[in-house]
N, C-alpha and C. Protein backbone atom coordinates (compact mmCIF):
# COMPACT_ATOMS: atom_id res chain seq x y z
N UNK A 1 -3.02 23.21 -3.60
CA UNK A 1 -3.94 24.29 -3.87
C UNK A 1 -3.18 25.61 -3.77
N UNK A 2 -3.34 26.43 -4.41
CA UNK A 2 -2.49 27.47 -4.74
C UNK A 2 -3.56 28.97 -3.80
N UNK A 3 -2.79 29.58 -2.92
CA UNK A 3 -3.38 30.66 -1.86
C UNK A 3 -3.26 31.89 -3.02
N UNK A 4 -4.40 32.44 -2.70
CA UNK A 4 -4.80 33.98 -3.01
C UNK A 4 -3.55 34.90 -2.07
N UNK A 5 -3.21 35.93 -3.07
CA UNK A 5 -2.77 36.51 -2.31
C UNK A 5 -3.32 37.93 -2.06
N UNK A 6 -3.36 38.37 -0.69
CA UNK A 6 -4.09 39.43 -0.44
C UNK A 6 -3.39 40.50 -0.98
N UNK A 7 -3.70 41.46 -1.34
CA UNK A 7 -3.28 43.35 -1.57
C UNK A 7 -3.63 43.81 0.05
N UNK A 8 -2.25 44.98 -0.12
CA UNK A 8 -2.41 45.61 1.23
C UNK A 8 -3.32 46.59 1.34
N UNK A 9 -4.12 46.77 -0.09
CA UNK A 9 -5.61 47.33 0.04
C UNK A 9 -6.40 46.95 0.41
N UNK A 10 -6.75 45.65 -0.15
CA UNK A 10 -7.96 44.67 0.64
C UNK A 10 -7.55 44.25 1.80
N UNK A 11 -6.36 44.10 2.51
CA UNK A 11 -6.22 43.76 3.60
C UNK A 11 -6.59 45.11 5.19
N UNK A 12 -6.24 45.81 4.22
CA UNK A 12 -6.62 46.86 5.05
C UNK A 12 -8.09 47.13 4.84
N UNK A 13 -8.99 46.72 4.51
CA UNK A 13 -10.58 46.74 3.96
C UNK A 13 -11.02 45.60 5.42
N UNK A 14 -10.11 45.16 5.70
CA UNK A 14 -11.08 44.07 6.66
C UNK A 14 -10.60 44.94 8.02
N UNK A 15 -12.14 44.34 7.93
CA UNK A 15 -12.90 45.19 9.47
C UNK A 15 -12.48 44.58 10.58
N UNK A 16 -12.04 45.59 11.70
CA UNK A 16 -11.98 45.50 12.95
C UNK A 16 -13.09 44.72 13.34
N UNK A 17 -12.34 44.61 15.09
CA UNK A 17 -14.06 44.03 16.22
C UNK A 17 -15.01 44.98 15.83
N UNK A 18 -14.26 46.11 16.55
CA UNK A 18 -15.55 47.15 16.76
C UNK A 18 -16.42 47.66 15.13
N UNK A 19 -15.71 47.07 14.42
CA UNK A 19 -16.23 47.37 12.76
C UNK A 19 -17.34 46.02 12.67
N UNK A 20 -16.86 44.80 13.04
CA UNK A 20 -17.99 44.38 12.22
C UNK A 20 -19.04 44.29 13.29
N UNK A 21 -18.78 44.95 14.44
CA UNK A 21 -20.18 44.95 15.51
C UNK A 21 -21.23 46.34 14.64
N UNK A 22 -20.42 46.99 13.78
CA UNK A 22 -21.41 47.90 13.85
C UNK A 22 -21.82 47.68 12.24
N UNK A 23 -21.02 46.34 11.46
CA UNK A 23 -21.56 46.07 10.27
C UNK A 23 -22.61 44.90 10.56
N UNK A 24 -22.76 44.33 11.99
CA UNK A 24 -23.39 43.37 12.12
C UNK A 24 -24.96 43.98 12.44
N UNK A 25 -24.96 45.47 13.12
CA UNK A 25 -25.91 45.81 13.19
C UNK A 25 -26.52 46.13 11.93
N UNK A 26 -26.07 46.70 11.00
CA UNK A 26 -25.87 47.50 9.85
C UNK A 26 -26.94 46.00 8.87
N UNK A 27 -26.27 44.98 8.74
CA UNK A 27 -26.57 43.93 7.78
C UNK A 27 -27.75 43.39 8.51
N UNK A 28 -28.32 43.54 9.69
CA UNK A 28 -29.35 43.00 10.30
C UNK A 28 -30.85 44.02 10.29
N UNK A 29 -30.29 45.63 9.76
CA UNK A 29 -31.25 46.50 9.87
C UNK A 29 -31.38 46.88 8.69
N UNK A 30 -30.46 46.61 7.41
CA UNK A 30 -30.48 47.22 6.41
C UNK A 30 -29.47 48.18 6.59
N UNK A 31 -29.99 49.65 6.56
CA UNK A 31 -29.69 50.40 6.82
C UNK A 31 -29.83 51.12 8.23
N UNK A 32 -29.10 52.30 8.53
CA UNK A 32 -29.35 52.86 9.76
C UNK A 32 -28.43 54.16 10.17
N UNK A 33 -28.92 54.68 11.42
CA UNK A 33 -28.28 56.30 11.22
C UNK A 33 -26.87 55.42 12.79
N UNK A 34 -26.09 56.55 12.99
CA UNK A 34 -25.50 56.93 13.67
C UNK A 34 -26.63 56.31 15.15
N UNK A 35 -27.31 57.17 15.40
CA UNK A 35 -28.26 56.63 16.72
C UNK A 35 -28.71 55.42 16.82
N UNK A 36 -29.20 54.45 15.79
CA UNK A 36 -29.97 53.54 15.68
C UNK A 36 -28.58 52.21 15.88
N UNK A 37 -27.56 52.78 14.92
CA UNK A 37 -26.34 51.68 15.70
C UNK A 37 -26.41 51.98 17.16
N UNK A 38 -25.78 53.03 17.33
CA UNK A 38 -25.24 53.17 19.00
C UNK A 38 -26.23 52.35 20.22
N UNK A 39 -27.71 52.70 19.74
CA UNK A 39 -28.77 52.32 20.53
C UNK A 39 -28.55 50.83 20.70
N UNK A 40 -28.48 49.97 19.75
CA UNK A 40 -28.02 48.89 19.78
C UNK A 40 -26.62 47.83 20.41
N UNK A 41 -25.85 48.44 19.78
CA UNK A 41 -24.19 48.73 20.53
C UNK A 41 -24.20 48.91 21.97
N UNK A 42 -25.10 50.00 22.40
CA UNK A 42 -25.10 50.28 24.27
C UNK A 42 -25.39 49.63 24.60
N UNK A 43 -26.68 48.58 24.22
CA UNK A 43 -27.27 47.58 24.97
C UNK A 43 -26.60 46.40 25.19
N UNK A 44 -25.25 46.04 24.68
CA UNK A 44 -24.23 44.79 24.59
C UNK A 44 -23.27 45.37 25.43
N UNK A 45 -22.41 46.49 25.19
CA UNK A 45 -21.55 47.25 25.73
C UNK A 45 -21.75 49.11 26.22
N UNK A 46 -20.54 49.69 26.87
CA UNK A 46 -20.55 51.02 26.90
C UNK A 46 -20.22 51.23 25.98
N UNK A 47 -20.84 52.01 25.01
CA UNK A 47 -19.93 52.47 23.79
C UNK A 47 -20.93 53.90 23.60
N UNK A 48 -19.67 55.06 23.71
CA UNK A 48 -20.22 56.05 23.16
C UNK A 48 -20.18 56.32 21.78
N UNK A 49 -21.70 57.71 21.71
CA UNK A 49 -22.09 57.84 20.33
C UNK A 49 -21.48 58.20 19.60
N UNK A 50 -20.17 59.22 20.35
CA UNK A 50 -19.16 59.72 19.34
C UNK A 50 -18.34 58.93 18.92
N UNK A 51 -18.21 57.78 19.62
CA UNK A 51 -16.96 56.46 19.32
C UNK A 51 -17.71 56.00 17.71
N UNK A 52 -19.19 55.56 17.88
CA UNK A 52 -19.68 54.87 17.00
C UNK A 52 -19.56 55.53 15.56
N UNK A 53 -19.75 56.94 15.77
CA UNK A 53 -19.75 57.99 14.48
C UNK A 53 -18.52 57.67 14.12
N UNK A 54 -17.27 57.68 15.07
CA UNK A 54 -16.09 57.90 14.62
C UNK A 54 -15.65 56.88 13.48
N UNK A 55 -15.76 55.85 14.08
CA UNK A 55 -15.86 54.41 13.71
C UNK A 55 -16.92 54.28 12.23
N UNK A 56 -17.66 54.74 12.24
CA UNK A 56 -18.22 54.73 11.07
C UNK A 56 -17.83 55.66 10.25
N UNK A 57 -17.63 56.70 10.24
CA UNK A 57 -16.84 57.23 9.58
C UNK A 57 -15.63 56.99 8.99
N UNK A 58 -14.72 56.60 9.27
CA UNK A 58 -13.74 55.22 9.06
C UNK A 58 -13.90 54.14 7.94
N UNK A 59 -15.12 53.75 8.60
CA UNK A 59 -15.62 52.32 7.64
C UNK A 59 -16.03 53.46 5.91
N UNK A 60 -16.20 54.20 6.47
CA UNK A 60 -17.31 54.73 4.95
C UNK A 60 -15.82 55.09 4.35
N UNK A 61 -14.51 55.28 5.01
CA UNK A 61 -13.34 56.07 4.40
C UNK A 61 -12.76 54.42 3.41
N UNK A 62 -12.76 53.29 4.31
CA UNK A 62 -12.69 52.32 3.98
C UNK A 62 -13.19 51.75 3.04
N UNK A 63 -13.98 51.73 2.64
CA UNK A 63 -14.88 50.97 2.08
C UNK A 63 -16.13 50.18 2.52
N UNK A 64 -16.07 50.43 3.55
CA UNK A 64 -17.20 49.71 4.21
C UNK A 64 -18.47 49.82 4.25
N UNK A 65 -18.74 50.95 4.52
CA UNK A 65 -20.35 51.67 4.97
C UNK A 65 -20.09 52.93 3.40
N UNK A 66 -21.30 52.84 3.03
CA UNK A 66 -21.80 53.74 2.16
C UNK A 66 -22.41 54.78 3.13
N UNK A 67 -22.95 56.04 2.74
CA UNK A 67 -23.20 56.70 3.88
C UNK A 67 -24.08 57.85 2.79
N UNK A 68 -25.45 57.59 2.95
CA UNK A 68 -26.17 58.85 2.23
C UNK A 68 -26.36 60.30 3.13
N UNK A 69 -25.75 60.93 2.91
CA UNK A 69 -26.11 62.35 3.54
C UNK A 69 -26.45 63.62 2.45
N UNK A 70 -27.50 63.00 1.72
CA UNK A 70 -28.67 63.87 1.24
C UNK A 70 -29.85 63.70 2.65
N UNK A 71 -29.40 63.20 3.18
CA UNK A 71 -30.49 62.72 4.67
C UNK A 71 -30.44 63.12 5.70
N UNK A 72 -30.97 64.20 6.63
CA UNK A 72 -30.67 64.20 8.02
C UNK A 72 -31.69 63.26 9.13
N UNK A 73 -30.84 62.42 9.83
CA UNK A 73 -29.57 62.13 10.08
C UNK A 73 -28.86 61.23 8.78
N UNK A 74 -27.96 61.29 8.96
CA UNK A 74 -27.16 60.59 7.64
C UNK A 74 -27.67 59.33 7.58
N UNK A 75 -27.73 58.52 7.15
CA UNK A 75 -27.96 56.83 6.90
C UNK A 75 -27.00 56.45 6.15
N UNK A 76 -26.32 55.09 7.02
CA UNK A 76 -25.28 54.33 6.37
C UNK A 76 -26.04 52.81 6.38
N UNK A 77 -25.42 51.96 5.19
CA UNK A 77 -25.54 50.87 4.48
C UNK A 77 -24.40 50.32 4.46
N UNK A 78 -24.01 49.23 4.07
CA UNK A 78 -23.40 47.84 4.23
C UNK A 78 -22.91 48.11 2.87
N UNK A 79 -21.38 48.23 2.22
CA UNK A 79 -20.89 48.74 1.10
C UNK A 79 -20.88 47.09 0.56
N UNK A 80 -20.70 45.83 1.28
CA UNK A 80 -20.24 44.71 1.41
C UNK A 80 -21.35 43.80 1.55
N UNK A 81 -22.04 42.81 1.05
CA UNK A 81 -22.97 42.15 1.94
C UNK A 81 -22.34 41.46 2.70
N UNK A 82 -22.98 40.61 3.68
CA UNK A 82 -22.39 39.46 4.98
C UNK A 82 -21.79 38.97 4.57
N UNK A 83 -22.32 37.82 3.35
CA UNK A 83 -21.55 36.77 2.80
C UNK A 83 -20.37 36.96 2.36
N UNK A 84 -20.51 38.12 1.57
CA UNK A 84 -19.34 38.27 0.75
C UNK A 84 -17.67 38.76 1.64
N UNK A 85 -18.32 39.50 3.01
CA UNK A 85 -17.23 39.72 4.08
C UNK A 85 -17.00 38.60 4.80
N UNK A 86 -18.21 37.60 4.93
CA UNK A 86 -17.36 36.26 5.88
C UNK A 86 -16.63 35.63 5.07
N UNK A 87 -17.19 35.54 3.92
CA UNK A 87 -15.92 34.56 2.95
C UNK A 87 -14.47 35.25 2.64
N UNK A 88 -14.08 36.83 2.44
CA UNK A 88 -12.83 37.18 2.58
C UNK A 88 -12.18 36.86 4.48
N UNK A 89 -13.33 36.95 5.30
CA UNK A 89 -12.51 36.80 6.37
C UNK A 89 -12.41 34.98 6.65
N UNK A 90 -13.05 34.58 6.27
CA UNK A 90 -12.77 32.64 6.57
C UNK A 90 -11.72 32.17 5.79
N UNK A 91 -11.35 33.01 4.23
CA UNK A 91 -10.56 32.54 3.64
C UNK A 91 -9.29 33.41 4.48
N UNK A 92 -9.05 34.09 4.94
CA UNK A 92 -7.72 34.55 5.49
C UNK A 92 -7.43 33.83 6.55
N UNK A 93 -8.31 33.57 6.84
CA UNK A 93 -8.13 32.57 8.33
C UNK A 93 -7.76 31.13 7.82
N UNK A 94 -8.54 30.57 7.08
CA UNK A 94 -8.06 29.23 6.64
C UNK A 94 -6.71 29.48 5.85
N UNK A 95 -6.51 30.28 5.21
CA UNK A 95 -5.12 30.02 4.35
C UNK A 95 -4.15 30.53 5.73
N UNK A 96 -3.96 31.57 6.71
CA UNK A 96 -3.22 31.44 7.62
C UNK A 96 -2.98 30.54 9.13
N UNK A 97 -4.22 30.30 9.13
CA UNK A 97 -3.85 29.32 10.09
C UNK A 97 -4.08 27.96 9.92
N UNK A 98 -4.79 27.59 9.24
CA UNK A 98 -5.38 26.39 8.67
C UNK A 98 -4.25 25.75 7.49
N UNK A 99 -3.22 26.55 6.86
CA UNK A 99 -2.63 25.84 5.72
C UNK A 99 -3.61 26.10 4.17
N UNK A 100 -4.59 26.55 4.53
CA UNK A 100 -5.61 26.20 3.26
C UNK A 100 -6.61 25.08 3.24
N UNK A 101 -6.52 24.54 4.65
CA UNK A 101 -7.70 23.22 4.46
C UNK A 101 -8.52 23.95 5.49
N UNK A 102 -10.27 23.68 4.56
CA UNK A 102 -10.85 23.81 4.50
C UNK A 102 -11.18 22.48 5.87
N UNK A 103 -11.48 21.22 5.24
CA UNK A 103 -11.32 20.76 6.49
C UNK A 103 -10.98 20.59 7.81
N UNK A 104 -10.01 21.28 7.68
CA UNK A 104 -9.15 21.51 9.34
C UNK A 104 -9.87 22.37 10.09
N UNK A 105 -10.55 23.60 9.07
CA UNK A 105 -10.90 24.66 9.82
C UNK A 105 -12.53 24.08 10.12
N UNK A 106 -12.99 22.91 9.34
CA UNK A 106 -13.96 22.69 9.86
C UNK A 106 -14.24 21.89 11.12
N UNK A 107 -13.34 21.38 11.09
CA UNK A 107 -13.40 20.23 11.86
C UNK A 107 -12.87 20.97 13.37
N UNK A 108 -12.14 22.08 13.49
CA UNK A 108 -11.80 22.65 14.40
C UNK A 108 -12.83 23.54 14.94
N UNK A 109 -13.66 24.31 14.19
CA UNK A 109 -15.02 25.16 14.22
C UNK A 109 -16.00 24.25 15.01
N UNK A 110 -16.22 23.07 14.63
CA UNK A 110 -17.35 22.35 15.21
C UNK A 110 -16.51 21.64 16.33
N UNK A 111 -15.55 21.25 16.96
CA UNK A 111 -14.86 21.30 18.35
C UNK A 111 -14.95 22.24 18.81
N UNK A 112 -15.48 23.00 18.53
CA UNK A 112 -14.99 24.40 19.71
C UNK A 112 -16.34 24.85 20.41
N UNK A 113 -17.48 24.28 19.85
CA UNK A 113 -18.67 24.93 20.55
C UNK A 113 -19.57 23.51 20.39
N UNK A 114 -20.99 23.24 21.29
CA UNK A 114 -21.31 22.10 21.01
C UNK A 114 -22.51 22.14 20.03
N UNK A 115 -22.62 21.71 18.96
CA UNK A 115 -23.56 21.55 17.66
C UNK A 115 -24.89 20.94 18.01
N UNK A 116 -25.73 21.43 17.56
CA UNK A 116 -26.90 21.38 17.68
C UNK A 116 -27.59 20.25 16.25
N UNK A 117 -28.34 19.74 16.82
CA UNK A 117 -28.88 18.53 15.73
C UNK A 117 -29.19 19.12 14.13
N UNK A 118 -29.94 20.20 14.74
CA UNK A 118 -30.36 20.95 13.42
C UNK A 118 -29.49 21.51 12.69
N UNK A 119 -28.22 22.24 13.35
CA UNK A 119 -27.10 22.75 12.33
C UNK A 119 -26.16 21.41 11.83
N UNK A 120 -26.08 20.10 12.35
CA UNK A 120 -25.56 18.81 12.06
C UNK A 120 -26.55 18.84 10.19
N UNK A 121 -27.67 18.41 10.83
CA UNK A 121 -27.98 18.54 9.84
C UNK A 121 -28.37 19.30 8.45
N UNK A 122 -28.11 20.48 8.54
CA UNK A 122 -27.58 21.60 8.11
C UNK A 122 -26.35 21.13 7.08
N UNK A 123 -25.65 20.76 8.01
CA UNK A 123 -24.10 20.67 7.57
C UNK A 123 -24.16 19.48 6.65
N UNK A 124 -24.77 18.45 7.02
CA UNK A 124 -24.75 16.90 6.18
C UNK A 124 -25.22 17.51 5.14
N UNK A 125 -26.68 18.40 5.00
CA UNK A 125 -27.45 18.79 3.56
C UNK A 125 -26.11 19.08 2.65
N UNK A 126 -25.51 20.12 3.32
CA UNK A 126 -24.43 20.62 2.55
C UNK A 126 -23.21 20.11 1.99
N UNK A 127 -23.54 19.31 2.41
CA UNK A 127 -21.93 18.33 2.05
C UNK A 127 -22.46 17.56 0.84
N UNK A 128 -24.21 17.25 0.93
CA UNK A 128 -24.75 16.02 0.32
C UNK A 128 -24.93 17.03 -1.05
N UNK A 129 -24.95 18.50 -1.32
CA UNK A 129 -25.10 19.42 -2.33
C UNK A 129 -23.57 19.20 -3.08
N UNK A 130 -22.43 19.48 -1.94
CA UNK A 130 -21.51 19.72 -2.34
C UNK A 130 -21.45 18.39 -3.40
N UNK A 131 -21.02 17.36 -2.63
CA UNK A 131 -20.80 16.19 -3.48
C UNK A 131 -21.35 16.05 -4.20
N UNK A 132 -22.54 16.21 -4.69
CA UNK A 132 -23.39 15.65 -6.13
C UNK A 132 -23.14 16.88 -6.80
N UNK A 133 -22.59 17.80 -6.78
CA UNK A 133 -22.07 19.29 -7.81
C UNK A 133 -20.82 18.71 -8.40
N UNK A 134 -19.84 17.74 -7.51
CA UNK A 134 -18.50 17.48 -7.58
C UNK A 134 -18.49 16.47 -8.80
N UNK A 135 -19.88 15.64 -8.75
CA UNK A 135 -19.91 14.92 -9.60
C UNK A 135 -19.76 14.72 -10.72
């Protein structure tokens, strides 16, 4: 199987910790100001409001956060949806540490925490999609 290779643009597009804590808030609220992250953010950790602005500000330089300021307070948005950021970050991870198998990284993912019946079966649905597509 032949690896993608990243640009040191898009590589630099992937988000920090402290980035996708505040894209995680971000993709769970829609949208949101400066306060409405932080408010959230404090309640997990100390994190000041100026850290969070800073940090978002950043992401919006990045590519990350869109940021309307026809608005007071500003409101930022998710430049990225979820999906589309877990799959650039699972594929960097599987092609660097994994070799590129997909399997390995699965099979290592579900060792590492203990699975619940319902995401088992979750996972079988998906395999049972995959394979009859393969067909």
């Amino acid at each position: 199987m032949a690896k993608k290779k990243v640009s040191r643009k898009a590589a630099a597009k992937k988000p920090t910790d402290a980035e996708l804590a505040i894209l995680g808030v971000i993709w769970d609220l829609g949208s949101a100001t400066v306060r409405e992250v932080h408010g959230v953010l404090s309640a997990e950790s100390e994190t000041g409001q100026t850290t969070v602005l800073k940090h978002m500000q950043i992401m919006v330089e990045k590519g990350l956060l869109r940021k309307d300021a026809s608005v007071r307070p500003q409101v930022f948005s998710a430049a990225v949806p979820r999906e589309r950021t877990q799959e650039q970050m699972l594929g960097h991870v599987m092609d660097g540490a994994f070799s590129g198998s997909a399997g390995n990284l699965v099979l290592q993912a579900l060792s590492m925490r203990e699975t619940s019946a319902e995401e088992l079966a979750e996972i079988r649905r998906m395999l049972d999609e995959l394979e009859g597509g393969a067909s």
